[in-house]
N, C-alpha and C. Protein backbone atom coordinates (compact mmCIF):
# COMPACT_ATOMS: atom_id res chain seq x y z
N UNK A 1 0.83 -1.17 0.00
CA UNK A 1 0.00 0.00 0.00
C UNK A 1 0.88 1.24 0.00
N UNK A 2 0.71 2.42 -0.82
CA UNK A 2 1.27 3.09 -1.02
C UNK A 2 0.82 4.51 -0.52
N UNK A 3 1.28 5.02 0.48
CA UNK A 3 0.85 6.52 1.47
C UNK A 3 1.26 8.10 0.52
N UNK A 4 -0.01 8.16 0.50
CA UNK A 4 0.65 9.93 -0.09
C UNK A 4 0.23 11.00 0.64
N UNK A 5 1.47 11.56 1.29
CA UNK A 5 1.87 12.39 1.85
C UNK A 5 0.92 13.62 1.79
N UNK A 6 0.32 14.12 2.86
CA UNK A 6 -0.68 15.25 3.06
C UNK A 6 -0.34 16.17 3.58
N UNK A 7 -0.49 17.42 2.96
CA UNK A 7 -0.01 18.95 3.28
C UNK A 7 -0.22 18.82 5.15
N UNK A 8 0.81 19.46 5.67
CA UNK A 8 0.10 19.83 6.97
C UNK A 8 0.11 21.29 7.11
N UNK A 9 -0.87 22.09 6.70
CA UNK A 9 -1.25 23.32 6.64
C UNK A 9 -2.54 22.92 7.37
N UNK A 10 -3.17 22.37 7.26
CA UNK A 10 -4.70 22.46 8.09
C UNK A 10 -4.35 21.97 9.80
N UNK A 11 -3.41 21.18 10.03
CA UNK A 11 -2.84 20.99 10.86
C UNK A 11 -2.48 22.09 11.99
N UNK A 12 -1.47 22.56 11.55
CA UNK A 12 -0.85 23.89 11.81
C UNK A 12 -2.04 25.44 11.93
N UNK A 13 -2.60 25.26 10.83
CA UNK A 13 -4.16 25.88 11.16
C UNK A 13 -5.01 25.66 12.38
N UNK A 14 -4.75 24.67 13.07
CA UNK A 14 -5.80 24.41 13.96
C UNK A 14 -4.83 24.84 15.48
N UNK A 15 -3.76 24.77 15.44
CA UNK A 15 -2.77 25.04 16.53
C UNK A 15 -2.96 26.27 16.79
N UNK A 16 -2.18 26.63 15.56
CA UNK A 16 -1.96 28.47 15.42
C UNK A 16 -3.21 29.32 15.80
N UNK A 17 -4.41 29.05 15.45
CA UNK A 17 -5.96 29.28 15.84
C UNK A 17 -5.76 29.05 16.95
N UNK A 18 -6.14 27.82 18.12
CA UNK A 18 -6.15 27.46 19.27
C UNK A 18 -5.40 29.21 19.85
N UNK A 19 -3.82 29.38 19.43
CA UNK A 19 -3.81 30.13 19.84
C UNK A 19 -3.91 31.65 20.29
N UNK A 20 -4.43 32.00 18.64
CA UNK A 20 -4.85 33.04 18.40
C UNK A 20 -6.53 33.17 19.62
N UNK A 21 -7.28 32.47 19.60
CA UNK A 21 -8.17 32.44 20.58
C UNK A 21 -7.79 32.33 22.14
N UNK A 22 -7.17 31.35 22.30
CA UNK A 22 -6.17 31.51 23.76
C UNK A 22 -5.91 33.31 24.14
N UNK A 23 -5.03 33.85 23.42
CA UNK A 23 -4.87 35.36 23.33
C UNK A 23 -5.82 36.14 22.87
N UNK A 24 -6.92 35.93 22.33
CA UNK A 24 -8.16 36.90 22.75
C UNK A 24 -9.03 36.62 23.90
N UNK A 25 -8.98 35.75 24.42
CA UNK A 25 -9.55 35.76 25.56
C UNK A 25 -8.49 36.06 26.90
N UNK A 26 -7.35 36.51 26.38
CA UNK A 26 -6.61 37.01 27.55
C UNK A 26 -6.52 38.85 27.74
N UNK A 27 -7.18 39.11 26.08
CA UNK A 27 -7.50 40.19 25.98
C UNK A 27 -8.25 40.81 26.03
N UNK A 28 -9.82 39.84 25.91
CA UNK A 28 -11.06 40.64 26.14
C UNK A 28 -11.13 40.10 28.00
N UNK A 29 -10.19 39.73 28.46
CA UNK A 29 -10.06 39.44 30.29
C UNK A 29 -9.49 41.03 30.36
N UNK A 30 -8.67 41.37 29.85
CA UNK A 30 -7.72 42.56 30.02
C UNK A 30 -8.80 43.72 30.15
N UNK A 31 -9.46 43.77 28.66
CA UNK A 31 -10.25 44.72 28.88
C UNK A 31 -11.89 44.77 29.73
N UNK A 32 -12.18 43.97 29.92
CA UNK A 32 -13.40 43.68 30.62
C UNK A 32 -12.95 43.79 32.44
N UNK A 33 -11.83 43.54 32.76
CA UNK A 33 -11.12 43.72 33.95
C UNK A 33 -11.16 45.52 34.23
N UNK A 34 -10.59 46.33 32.94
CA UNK A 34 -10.10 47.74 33.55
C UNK A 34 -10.71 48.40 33.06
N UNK A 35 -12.26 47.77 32.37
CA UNK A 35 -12.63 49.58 31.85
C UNK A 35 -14.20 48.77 31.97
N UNK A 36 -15.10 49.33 32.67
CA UNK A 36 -15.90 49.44 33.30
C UNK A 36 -17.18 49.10 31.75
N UNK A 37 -16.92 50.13 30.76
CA UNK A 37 -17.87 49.91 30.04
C UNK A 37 -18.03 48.75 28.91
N UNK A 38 -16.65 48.19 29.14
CA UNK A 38 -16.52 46.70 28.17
C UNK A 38 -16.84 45.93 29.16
N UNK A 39 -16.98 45.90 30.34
CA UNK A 39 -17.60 44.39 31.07
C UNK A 39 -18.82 44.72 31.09
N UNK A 40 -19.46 45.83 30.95
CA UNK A 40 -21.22 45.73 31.03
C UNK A 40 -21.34 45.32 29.41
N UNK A 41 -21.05 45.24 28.19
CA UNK A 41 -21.07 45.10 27.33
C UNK A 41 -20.70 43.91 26.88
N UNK A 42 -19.60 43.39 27.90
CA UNK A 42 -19.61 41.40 27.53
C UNK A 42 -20.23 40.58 28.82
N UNK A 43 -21.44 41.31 29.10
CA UNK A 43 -22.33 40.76 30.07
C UNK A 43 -23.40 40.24 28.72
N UNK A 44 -23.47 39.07 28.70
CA UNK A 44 -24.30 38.88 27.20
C UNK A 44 -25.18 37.99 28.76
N UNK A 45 -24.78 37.29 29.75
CA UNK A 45 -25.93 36.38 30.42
C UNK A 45 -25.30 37.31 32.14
N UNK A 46 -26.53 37.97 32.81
CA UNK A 46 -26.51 38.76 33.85
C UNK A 46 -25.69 37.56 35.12
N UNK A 47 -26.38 36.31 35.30
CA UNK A 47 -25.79 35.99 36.03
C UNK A 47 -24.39 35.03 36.00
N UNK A 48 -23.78 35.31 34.74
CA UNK A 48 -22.46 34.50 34.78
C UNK A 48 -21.46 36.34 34.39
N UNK A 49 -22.15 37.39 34.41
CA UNK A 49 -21.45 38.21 33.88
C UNK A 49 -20.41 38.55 33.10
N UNK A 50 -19.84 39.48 32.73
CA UNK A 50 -18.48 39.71 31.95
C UNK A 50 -18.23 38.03 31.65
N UNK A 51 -17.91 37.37 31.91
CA UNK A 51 -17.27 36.33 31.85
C UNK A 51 -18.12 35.22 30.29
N UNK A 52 -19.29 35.96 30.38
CA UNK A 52 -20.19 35.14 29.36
C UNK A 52 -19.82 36.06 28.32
N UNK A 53 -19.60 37.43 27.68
CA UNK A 53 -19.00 37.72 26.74
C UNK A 53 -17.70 37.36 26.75
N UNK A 54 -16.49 37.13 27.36
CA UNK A 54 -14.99 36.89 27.42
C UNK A 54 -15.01 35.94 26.22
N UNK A 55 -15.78 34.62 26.78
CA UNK A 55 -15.46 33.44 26.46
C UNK A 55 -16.21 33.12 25.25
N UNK A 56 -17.30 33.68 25.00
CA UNK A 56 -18.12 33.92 23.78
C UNK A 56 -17.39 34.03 22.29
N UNK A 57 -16.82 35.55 22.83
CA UNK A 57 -15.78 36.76 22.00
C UNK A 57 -14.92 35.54 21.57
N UNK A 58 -14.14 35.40 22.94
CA UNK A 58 -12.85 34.42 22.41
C UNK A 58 -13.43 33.11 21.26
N UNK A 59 -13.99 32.60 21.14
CA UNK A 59 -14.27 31.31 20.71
C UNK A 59 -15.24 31.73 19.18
N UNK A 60 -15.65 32.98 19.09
CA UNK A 60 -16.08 33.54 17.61
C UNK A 60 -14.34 33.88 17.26
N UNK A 61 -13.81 34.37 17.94
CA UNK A 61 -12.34 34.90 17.46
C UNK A 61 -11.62 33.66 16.81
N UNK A 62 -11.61 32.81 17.67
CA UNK A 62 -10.57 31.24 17.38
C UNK A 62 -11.43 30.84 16.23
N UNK A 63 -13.11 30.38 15.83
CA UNK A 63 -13.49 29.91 14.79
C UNK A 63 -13.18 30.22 13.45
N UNK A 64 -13.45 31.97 13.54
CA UNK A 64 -12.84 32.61 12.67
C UNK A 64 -11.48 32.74 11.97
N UNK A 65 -10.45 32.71 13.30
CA UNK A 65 -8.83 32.35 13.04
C UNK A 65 -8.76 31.06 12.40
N UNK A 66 -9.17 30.16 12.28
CA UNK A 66 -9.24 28.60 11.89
C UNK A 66 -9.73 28.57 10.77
N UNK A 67 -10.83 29.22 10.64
CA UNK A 67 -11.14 29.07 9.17
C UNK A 67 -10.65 29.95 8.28
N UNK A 68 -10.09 30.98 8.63
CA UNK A 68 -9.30 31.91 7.59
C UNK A 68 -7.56 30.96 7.56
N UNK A 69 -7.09 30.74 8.44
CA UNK A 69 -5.46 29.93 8.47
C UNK A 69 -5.93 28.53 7.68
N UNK A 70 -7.35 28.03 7.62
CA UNK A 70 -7.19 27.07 7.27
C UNK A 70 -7.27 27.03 5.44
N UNK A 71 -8.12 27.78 5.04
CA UNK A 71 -8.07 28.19 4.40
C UNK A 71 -7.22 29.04 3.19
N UNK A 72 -6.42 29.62 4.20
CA UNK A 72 -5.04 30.11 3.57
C UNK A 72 -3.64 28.89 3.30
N UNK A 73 -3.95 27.70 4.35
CA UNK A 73 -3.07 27.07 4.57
C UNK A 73 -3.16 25.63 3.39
N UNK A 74 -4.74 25.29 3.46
CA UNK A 74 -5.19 23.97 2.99
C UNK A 74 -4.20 23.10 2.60
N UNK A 75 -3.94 23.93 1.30
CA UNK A 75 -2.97 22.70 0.58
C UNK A 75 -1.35 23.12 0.48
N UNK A 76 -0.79 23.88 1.40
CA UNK A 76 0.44 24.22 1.87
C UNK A 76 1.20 23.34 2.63
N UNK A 77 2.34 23.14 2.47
CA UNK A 77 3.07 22.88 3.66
C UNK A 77 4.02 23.79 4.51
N UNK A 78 3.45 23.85 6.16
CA UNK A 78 3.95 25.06 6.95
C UNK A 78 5.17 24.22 7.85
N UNK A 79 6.33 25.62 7.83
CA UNK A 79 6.83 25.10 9.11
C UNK A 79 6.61 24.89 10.22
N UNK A 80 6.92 23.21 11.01
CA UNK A 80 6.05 23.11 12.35
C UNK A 80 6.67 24.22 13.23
N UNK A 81 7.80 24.30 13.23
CA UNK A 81 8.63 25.14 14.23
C UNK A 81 7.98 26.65 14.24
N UNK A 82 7.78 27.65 13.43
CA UNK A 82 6.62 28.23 12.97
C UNK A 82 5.89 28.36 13.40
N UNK A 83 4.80 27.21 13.59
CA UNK A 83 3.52 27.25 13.91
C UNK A 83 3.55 26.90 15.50
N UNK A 84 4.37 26.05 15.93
CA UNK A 84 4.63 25.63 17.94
C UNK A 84 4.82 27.11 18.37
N UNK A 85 5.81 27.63 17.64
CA UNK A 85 6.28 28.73 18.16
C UNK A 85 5.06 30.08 18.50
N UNK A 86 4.62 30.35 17.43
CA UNK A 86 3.56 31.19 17.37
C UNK A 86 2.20 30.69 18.47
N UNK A 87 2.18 29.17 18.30
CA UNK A 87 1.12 28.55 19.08
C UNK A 87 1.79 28.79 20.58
N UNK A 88 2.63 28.75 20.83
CA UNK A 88 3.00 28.89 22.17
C UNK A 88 3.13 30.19 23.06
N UNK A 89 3.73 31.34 22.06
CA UNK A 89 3.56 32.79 22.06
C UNK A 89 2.28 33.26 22.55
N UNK A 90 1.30 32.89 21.68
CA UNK A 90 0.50 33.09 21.53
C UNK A 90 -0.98 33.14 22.90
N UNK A 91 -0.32 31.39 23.05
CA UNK A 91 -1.01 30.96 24.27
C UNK A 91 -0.51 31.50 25.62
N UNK A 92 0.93 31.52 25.58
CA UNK A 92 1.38 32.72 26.82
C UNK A 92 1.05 34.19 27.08
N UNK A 93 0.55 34.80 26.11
CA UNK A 93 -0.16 36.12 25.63
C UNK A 93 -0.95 35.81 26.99
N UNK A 94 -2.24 35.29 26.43
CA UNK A 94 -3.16 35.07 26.66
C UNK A 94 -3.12 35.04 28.29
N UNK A 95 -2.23 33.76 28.59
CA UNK A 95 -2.53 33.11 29.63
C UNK A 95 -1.73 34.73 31.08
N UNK A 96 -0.99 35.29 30.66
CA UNK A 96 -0.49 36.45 31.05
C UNK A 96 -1.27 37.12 31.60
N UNK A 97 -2.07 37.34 30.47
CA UNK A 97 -3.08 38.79 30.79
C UNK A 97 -4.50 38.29 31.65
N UNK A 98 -4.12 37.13 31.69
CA UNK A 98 -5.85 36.61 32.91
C UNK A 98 -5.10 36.88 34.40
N UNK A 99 -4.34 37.48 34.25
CA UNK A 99 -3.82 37.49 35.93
C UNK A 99 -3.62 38.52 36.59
N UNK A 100 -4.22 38.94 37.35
CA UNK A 100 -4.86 40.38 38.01
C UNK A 100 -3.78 41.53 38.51
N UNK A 101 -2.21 40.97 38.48
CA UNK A 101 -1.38 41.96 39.01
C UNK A 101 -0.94 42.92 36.99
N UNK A 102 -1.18 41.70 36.14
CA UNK A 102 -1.07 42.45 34.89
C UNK A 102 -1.84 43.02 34.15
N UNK A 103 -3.57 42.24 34.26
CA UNK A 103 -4.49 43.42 33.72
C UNK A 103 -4.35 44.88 34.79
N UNK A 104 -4.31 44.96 35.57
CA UNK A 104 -4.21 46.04 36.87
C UNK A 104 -3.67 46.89 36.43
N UNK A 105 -2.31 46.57 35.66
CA UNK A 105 -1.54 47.57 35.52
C UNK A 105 -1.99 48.48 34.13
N UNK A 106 -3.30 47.84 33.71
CA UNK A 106 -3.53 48.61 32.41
C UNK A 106 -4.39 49.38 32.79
N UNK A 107 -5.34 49.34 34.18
CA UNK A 107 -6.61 49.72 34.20
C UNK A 107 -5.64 51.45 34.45
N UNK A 108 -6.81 52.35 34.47
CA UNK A 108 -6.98 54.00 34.08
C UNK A 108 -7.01 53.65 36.09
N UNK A 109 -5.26 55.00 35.96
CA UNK A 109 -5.47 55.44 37.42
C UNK A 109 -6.70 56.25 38.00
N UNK A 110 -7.17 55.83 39.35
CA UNK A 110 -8.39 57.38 39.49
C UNK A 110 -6.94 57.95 41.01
């Protein structure tokens, strides 16, 4: 049986996404944390608050990232190193900005 070799661009699409969404939801944490009028605005369900737009946002963001990389990528072959790298960047973004001594430092002194 004879194997023929398949682009891994859709592959790499689905990483690189993962982390592009990872890092918007470390960013709509950022901003829903320090500015008063983006958490009443990603209040989409009153009693899970802010937190029900965050995760919403993030996960229209990642679908979207996935289907545009995948799309761009389909029948490409990407570097993995490339794509870990960015996927990992990416996801440290993210994971950064959910943590209250670093959104803090963005919020508007009173």
């Amino acid at each position: 049986m004879e194997r023929t070799a398949r682009p891994n661009g859709p592959a790499a699409a689905a990483f690189v996404a993962a982390g592009v969404g990872s890092a918007a939801l470390g960013v709509f944490t950022m901003l829903a944390e320090t500015f008063e009028g983006v958490a009443s605005f990603m209040e989409l369900y009153a009693p899970v608050g802010p937190l029900s737009g965050k995760t919403t946002f993030a996960v229209v963001v990642w679908l979207v990232a996935w289907g545009v990389l995948h799309g761009a990528w389909r029948s490409k072959e990407v570097s993995w190193r490339m794509a870990w790298t960015l996927t990992l960047v990416l996801v440290g973004i993210g994971f950064v900005l959910t943590f209250p001594p670093v959104f803090l430092a963005f919020a508007p002194q009173e």
